[in-house]
C-alpha atoms as a PDB file:
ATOM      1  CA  UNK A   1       0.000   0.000   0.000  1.00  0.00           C
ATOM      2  CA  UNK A   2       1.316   3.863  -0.910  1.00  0.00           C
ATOM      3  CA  UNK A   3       1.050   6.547   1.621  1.00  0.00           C
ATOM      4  CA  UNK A   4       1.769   9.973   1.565  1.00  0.00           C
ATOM      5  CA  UNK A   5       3.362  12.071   4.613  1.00  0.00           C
ATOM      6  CA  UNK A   6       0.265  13.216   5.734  1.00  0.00           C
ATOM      7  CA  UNK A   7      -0.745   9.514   6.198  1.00  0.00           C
ATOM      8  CA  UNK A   8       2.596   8.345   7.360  1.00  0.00           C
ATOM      9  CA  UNK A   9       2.570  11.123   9.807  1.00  0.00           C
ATOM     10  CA  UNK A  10      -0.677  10.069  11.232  1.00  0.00           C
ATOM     11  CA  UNK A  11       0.132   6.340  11.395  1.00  0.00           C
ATOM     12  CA  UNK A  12       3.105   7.577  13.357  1.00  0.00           C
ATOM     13  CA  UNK A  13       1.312   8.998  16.015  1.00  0.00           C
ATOM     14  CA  UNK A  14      -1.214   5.935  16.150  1.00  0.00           C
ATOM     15  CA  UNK A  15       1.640   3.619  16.139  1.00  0.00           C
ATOM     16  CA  UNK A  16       2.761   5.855  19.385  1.00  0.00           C
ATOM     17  CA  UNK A  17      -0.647   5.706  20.857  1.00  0.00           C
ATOM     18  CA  UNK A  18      -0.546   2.103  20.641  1.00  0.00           C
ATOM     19  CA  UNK A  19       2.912   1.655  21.994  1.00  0.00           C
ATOM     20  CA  UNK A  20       2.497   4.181  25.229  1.00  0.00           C
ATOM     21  CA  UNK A  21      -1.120   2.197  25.673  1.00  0.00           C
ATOM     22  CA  UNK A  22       0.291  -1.560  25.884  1.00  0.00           C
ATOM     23  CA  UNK A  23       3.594  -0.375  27.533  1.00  0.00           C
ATOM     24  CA  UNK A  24       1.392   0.597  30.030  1.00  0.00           C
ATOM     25  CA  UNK A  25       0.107  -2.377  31.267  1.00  0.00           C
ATOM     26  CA  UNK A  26       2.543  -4.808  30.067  1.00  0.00           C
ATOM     27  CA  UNK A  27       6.248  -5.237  31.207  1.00  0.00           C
ATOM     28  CA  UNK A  28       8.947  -5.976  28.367  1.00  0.00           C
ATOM     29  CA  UNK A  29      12.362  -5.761  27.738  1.00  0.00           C
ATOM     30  CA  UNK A  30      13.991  -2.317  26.384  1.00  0.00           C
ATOM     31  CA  UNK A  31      15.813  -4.326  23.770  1.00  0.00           C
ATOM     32  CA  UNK A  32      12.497  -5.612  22.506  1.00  0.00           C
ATOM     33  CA  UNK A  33      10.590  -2.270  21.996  1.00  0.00           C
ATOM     34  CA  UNK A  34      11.673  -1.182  18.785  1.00  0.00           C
ATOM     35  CA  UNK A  35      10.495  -4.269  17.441  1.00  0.00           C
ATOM     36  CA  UNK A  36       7.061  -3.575  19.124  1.00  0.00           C
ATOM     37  CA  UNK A  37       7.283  -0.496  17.362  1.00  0.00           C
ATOM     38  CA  UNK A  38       7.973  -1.792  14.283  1.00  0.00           C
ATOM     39  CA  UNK A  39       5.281  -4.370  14.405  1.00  0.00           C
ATOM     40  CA  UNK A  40       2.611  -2.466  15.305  1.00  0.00           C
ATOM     41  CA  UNK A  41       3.203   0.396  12.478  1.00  0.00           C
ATOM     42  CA  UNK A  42       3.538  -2.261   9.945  1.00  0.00           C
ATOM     43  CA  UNK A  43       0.340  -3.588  10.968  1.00  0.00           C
ATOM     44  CA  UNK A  44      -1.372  -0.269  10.664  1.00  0.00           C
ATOM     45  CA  UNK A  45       0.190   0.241   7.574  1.00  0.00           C
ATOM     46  CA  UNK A  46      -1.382  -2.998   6.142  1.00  0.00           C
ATOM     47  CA  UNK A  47      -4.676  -2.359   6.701  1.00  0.00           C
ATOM     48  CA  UNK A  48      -7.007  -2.156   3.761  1.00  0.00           C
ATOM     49  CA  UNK A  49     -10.144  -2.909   2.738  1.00  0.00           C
ATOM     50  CA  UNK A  50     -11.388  -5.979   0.619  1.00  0.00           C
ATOM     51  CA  UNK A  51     -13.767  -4.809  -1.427  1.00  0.00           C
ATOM     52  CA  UNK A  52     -14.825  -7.306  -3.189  1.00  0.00           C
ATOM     53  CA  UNK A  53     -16.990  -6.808  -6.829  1.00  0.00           C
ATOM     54  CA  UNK A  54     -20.093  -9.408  -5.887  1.00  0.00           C
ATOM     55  CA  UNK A  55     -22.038  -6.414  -4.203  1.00  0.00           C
ATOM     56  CA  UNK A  56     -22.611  -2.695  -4.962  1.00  0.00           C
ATOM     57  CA  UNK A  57     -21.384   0.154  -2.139  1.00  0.00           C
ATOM     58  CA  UNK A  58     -24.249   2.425  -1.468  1.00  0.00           C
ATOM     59  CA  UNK A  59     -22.712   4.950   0.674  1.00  0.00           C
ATOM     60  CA  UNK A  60     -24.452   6.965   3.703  1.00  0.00           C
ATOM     61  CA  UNK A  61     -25.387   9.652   1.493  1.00  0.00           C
ATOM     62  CA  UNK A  62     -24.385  10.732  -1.966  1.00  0.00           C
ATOM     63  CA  UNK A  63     -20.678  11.416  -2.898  1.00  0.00           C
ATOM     64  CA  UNK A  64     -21.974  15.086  -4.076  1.00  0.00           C
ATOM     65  CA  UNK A  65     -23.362  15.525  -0.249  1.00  0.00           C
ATOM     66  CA  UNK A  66     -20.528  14.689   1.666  1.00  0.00           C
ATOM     67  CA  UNK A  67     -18.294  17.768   2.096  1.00  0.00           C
ATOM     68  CA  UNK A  68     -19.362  20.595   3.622  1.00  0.00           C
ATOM     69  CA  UNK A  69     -17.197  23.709   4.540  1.00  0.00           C
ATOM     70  CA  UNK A  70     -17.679  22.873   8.530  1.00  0.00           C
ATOM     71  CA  UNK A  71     -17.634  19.232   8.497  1.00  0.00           C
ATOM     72  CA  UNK A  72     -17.633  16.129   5.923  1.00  0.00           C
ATOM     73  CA  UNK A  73     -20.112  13.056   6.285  1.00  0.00           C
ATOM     74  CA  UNK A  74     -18.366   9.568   6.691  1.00  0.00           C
ATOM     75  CA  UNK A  75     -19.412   7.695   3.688  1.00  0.00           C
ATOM     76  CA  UNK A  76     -19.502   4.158   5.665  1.00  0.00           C
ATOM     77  CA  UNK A  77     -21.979   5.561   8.464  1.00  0.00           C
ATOM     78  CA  UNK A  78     -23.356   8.578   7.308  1.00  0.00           C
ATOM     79  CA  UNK A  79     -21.611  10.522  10.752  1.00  0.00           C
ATOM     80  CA  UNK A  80     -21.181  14.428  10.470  1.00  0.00           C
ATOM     81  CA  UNK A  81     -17.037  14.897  11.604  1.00  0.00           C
ATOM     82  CA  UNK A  82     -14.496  17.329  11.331  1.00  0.00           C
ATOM     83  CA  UNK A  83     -11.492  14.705  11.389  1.00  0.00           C
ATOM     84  CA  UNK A  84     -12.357  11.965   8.860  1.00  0.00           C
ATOM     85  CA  UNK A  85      -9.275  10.056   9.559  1.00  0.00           C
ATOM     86  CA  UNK A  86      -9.546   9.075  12.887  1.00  0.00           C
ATOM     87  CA  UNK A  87     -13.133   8.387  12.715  1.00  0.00           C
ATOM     88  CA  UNK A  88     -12.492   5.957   9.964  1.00  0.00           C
ATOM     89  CA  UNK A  89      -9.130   4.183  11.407  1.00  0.00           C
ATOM     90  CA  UNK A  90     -11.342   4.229  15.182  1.00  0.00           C
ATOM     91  CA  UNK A  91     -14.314   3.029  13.636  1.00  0.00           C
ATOM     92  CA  UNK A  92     -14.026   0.841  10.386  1.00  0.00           C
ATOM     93  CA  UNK A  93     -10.077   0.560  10.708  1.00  0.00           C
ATOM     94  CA  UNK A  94      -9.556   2.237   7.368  1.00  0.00           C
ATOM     95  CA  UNK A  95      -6.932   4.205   6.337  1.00  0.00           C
ATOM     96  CA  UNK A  96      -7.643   7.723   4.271  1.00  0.00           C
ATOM     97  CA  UNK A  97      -6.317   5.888   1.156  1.00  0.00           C
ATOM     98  CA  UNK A  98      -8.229   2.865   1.728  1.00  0.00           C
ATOM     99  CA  UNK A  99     -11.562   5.019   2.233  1.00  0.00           C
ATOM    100  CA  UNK A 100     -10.372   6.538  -1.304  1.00  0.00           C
ATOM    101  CA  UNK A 101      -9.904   3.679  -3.137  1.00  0.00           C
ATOM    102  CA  UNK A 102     -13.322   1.564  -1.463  1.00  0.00           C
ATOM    103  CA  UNK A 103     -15.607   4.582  -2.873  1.00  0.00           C
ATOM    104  CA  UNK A 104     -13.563   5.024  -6.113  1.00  0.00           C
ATOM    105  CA  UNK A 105     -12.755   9.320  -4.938  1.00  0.00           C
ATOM    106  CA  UNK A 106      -9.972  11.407  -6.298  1.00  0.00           C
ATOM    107  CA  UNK A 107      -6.860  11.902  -4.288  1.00  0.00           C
ATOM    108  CA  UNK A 108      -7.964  15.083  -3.029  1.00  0.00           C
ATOM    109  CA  UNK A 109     -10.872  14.126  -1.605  1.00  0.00           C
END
């Protein structure tokens, strides 16, 4: 999968999340933590949707509706946000490229 900074930058600072989170409640060797590191962004960075051909998307609301200057309208649940990209790596696991490529949307979307 191809990321851009933006979206490198972001899984950075989930990868961190993740890290502080389990290193809090788990005990493991200094040596071993830039592998946990390593891991863990990898496996963010993997994660993209199937889409598969046999059924048709039918999104939330219509493509057209979606952006508005104040807020844009997740596309998998139809929820008013102002930060897309969390909402859809919290709730569906998606990264922004992903989301892109599952509803067939331009890189600038």
């Amino acid at each position: 999968m191809e990321h851009n900074k933006h979206e490198d930058n972001y899984l950075h600072h989930l990868t961190c999340d993740i890290v502080v989170a389990y290193l809090s409640g788990n005990t493991i060797p200094f040596s071993d933590v830039p592998l946990l590191i390593q891991q863990i962004y990898r496996a963010l960075a993997g994660v993209e949707m199937d889409v598969s051909d046999d059924k048709e998307l039918v999104p939330a609301v219509p493509i057209k509706k979606s952006v508005f200057p104040d807020y844009i309208i997740c596309l998998e649940d139809g929820e008013k946000v102002k930060m897309l990209k969390r909402h859809l790596m919290s709730a569906f696991g998606l990264t922004p490229s992903a989301y892109r490529k599952k509803w067939g949307l331009p890189a600038n979307y």
